[in-house]
N, C-alpha and C. Protein backbone atom coordinates (compact mmCIF):
# COMPACT_ATOMS: atom_id res chain seq x y z
N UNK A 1 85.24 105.78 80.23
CA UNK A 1 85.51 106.34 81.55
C UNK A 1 85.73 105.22 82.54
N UNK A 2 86.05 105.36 83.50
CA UNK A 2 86.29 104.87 84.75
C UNK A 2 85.71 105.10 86.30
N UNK A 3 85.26 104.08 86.64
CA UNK A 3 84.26 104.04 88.15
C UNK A 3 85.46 103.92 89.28
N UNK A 4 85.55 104.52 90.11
CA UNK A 4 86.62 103.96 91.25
C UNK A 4 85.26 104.18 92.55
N UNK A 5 86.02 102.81 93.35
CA UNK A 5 85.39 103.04 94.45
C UNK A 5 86.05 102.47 95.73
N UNK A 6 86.32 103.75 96.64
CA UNK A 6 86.93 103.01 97.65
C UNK A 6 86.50 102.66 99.04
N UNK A 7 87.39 101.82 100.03
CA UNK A 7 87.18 100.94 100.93
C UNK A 7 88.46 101.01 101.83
N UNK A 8 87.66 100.20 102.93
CA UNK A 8 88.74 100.36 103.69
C UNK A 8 89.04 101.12 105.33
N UNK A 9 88.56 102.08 104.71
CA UNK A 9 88.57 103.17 106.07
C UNK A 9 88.04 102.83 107.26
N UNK A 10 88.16 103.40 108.45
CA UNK A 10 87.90 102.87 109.40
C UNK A 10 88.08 103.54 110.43
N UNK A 11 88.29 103.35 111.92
CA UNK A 11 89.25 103.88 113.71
C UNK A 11 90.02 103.41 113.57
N UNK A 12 91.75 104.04 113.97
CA UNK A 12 92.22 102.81 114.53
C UNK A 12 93.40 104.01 115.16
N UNK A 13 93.64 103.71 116.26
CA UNK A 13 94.63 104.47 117.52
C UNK A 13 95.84 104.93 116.69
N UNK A 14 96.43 105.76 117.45
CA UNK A 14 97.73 106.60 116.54
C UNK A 14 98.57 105.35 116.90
N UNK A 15 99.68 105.21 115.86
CA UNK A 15 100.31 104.50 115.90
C UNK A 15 100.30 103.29 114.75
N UNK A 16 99.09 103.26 114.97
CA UNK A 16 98.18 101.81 114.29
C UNK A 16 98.35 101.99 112.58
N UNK A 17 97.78 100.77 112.06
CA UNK A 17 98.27 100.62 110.67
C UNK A 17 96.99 100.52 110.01
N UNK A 18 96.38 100.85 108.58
CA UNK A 18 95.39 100.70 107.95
C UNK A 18 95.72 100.60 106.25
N UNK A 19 94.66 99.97 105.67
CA UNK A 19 95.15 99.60 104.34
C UNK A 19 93.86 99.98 103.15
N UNK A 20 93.80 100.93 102.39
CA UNK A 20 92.33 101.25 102.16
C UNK A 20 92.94 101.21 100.64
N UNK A 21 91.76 100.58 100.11
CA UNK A 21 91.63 100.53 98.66
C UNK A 21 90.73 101.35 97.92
N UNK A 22 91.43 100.86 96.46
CA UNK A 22 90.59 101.68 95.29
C UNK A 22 90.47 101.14 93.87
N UNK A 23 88.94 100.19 94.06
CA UNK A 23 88.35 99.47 92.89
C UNK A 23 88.10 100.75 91.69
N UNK A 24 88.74 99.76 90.32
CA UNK A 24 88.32 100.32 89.29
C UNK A 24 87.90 99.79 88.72
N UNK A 25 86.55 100.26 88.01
CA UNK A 25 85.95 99.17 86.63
C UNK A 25 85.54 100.70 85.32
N UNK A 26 85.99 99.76 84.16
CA UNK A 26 85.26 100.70 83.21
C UNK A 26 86.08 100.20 81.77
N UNK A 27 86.52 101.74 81.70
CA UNK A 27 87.57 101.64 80.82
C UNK A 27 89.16 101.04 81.08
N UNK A 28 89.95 100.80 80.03
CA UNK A 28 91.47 100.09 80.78
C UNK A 28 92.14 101.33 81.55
N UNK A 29 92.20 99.92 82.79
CA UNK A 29 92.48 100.73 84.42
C UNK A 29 94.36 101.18 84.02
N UNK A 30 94.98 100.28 83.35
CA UNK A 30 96.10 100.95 83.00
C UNK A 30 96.57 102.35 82.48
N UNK A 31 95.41 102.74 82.20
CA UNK A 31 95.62 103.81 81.27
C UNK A 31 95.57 104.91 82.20
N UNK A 32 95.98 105.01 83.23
CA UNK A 32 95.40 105.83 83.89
C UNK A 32 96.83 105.96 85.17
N UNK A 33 97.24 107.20 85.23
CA UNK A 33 97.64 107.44 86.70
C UNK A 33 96.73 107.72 88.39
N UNK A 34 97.22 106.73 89.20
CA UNK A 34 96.30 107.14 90.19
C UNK A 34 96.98 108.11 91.45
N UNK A 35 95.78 109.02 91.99
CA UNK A 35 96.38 109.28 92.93
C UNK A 35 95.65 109.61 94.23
N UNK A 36 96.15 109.69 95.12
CA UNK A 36 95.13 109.09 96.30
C UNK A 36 95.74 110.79 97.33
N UNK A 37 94.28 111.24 97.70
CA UNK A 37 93.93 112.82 98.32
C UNK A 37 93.33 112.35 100.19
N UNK A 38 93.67 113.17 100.54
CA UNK A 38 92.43 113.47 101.24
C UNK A 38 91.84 114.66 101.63
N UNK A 39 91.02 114.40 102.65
CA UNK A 39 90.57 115.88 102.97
C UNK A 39 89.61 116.02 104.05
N UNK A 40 89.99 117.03 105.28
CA UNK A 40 89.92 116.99 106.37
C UNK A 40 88.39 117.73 106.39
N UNK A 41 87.54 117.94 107.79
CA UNK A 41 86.67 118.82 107.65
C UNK A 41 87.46 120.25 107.43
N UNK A 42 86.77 121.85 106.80
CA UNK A 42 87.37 122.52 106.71
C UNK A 42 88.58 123.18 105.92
N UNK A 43 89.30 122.16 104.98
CA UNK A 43 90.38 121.94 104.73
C UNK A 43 90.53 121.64 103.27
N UNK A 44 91.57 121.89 102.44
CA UNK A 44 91.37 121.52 101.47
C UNK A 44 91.83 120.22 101.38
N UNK A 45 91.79 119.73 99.93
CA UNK A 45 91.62 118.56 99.58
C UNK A 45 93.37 118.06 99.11
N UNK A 46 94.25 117.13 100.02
CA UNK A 46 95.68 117.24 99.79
C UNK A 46 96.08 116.18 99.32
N UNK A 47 96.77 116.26 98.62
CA UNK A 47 98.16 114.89 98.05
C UNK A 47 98.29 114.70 99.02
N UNK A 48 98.65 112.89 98.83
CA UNK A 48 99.05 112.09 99.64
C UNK A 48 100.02 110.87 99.59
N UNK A 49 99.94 111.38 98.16
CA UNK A 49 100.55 110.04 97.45
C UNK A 49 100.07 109.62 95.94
N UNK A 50 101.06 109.09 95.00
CA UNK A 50 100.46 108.53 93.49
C UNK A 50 101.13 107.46 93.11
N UNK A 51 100.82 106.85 92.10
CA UNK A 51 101.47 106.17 91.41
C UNK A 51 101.32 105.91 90.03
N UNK A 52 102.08 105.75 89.19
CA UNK A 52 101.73 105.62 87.75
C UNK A 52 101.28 104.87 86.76
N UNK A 53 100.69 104.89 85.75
CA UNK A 53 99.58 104.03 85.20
C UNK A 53 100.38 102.43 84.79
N UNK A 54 101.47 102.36 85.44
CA UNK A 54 103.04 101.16 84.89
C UNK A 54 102.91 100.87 86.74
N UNK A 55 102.39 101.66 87.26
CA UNK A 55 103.13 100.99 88.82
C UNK A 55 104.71 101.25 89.37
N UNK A 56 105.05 101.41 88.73
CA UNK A 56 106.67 101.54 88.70
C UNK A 56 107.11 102.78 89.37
N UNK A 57 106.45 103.81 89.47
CA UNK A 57 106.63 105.23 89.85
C UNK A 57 105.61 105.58 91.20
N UNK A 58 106.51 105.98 92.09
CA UNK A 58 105.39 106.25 92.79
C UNK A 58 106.01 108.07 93.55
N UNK A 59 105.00 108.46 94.37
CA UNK A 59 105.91 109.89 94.86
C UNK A 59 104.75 110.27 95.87
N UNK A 60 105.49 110.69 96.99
CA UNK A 60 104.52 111.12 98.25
C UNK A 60 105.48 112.42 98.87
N UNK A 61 104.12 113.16 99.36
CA UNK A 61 104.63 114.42 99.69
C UNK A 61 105.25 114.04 101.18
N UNK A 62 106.25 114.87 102.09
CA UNK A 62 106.67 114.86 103.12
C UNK A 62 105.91 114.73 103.95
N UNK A 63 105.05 114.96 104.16
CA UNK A 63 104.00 114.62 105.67
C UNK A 63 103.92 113.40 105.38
N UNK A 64 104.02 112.46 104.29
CA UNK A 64 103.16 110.69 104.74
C UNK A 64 104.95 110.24 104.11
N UNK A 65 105.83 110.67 103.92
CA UNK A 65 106.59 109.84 103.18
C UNK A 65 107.42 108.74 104.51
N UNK A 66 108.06 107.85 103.99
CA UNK A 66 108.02 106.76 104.80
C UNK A 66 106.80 106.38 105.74
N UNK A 67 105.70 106.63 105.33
CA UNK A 67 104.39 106.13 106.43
C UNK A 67 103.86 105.39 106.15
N UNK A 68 103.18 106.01 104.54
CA UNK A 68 102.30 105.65 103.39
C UNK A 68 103.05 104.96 102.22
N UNK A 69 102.55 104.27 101.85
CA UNK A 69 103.14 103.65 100.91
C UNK A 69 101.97 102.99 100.04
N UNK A 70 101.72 103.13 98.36
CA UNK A 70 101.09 102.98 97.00
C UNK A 70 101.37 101.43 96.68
N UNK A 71 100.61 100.89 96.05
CA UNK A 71 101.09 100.03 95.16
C UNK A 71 99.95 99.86 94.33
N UNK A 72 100.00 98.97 93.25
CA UNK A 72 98.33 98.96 92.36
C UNK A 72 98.26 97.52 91.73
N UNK A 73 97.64 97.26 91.31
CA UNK A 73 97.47 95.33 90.66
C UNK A 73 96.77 95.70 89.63
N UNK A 74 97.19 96.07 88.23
CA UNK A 74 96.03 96.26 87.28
C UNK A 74 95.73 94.87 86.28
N UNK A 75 96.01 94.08 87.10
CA UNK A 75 95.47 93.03 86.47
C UNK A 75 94.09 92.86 87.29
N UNK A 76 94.02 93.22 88.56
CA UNK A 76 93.13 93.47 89.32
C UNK A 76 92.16 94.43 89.18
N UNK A 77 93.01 95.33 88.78
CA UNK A 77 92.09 96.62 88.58
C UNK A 77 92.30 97.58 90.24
N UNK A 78 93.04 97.39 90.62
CA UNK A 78 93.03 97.52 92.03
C UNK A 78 94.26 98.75 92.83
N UNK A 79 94.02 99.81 93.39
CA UNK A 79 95.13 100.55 93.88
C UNK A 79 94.95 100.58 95.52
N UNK A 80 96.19 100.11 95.92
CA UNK A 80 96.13 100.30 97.55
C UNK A 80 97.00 101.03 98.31
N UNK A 81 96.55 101.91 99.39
CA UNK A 81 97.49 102.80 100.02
C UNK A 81 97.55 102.10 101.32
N UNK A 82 98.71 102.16 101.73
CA UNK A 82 99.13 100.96 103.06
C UNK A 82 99.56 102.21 104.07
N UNK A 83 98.86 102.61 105.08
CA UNK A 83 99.06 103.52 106.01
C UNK A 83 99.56 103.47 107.13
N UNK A 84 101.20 103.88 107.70
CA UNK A 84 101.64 102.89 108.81
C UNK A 84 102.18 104.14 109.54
N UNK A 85 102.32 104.02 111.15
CA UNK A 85 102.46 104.79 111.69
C UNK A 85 101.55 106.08 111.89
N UNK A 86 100.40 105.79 111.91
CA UNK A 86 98.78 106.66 111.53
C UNK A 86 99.16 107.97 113.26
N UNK A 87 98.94 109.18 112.39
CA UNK A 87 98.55 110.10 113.31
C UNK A 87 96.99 111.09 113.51
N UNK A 88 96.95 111.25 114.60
CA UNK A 88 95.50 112.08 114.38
C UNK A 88 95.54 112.59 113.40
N UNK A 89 96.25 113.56 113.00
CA UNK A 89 96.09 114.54 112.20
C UNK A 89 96.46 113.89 110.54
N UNK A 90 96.15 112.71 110.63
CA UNK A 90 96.13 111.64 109.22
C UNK A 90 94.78 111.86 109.26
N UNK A 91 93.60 112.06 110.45
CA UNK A 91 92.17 111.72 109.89
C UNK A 91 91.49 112.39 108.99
N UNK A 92 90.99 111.84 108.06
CA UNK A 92 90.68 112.62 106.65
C UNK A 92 89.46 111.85 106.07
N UNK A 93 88.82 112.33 105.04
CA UNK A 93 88.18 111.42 104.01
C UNK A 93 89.01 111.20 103.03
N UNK A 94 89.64 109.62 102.74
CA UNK A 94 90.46 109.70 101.58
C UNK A 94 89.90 109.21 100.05
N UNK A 95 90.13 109.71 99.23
CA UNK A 95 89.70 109.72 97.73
C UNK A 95 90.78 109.30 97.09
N UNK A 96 90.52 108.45 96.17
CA UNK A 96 91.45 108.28 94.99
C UNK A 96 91.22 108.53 93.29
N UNK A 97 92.10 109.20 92.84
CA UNK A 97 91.41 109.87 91.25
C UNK A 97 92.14 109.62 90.61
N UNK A 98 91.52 109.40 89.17
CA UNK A 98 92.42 108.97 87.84
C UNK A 98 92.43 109.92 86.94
N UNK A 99 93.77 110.21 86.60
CA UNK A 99 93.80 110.62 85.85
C UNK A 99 94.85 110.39 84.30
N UNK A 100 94.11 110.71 83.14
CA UNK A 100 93.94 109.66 82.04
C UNK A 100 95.36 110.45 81.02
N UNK A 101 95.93 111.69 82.03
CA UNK A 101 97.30 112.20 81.39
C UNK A 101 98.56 111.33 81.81
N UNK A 102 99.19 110.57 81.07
CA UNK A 102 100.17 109.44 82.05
C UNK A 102 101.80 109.72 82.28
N UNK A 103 101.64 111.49 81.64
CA UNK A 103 103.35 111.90 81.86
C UNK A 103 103.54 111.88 83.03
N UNK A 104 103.09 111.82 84.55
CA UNK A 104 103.24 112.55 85.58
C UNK A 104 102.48 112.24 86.78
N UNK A 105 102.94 111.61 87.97
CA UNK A 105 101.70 111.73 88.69
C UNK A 105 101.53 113.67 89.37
N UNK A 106 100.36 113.94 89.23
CA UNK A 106 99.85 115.06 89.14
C UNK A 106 99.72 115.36 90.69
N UNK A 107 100.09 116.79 91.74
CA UNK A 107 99.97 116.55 92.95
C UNK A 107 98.96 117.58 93.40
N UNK A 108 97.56 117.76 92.83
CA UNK A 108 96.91 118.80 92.58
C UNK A 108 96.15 117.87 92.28
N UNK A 109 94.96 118.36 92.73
CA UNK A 109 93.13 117.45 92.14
C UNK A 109 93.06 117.92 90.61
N UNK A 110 93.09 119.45 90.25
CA UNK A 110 93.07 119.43 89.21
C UNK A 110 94.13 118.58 88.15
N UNK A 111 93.13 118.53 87.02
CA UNK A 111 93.52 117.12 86.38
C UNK A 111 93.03 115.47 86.20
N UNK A 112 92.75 115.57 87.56
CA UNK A 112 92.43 113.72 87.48
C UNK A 112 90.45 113.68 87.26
N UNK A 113 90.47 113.12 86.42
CA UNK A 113 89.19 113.18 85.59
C UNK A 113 88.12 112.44 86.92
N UNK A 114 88.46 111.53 87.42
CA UNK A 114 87.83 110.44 87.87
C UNK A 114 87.91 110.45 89.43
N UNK A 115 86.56 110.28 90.34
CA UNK A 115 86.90 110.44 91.71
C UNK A 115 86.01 109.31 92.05
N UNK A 116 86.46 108.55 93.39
CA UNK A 116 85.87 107.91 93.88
C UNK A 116 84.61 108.53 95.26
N UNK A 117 83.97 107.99 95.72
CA UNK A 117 83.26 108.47 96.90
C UNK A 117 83.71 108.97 97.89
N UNK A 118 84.95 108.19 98.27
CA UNK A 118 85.81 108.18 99.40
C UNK A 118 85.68 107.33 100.62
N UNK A 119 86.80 107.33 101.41
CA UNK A 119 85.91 106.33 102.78
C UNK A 119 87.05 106.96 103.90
N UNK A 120 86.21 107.05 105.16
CA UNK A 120 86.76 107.87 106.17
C UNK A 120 87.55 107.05 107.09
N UNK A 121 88.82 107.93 107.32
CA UNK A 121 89.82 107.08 108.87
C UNK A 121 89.64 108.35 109.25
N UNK A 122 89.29 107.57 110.49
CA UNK A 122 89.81 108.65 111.80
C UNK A 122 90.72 107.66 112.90
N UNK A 123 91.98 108.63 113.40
CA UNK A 123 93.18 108.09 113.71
C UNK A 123 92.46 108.92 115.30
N UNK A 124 92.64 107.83 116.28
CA UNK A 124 92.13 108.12 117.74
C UNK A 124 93.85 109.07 118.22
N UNK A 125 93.64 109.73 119.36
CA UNK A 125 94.88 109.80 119.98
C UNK A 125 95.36 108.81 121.19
């Protein structure tokens, strides 16, 4: 299995830029598609963005596309979501999960075996 744990989160005014990660240790971190959720109070838990266990693939839903942007270092072990142009309604707890099926990044929680704690942005107005 696989531990993720992420970092990162933080305040920072609409507009503003943030960069929150997601440590993996365990089993090989390659093996794995990641994909990074969040989830508001109240609210369910939404895609935000993935990328694939190669790096090479990535896919974000319309609310973050051109905002957000994936990349991963698995020599690192490491997945980062680069958050630009931050709006209130970006503030969330964000999570990142693995999951160990590698046809697809998956845009649905169900599926990804592996969740991290999460770590909170809140985007000021």
């Amino acid at each position: 299995q696989v531990q993720l744990v992420e970092s990162g989160g933080g305040l920072v005014q609409a507009g503003g830029s943030l960069r929150v990660s997601c440590a993996a240790s365990g089993r090989a971190f390659s093996d794995y598609n990641i994909g990074w959720f969040r989830q508001a109070p109240g609210k369910e838990r939404e895609f935000v963005g993935g990328v694939n266990w190669s790096g090479y693939t990535t896919s974000y839903p319309d609310s973050v596309k051109g905002r957000f942007t994936i990349s991963r270092d698995n020599a690192k072990n490491m997945v980062y979501l680069q958050m630009n142009s931050l709006k209130p309604e970006d503030t969330a707890v964000y999570y990142c999960g693995a999951d160990p099926q590698r046809r697809g990044v998956k845009w649905v929680p169900l599926g990804y075996e592996f969740w991290g704690q999460g770590t909170e942005v809140t985007v000021s107005s």
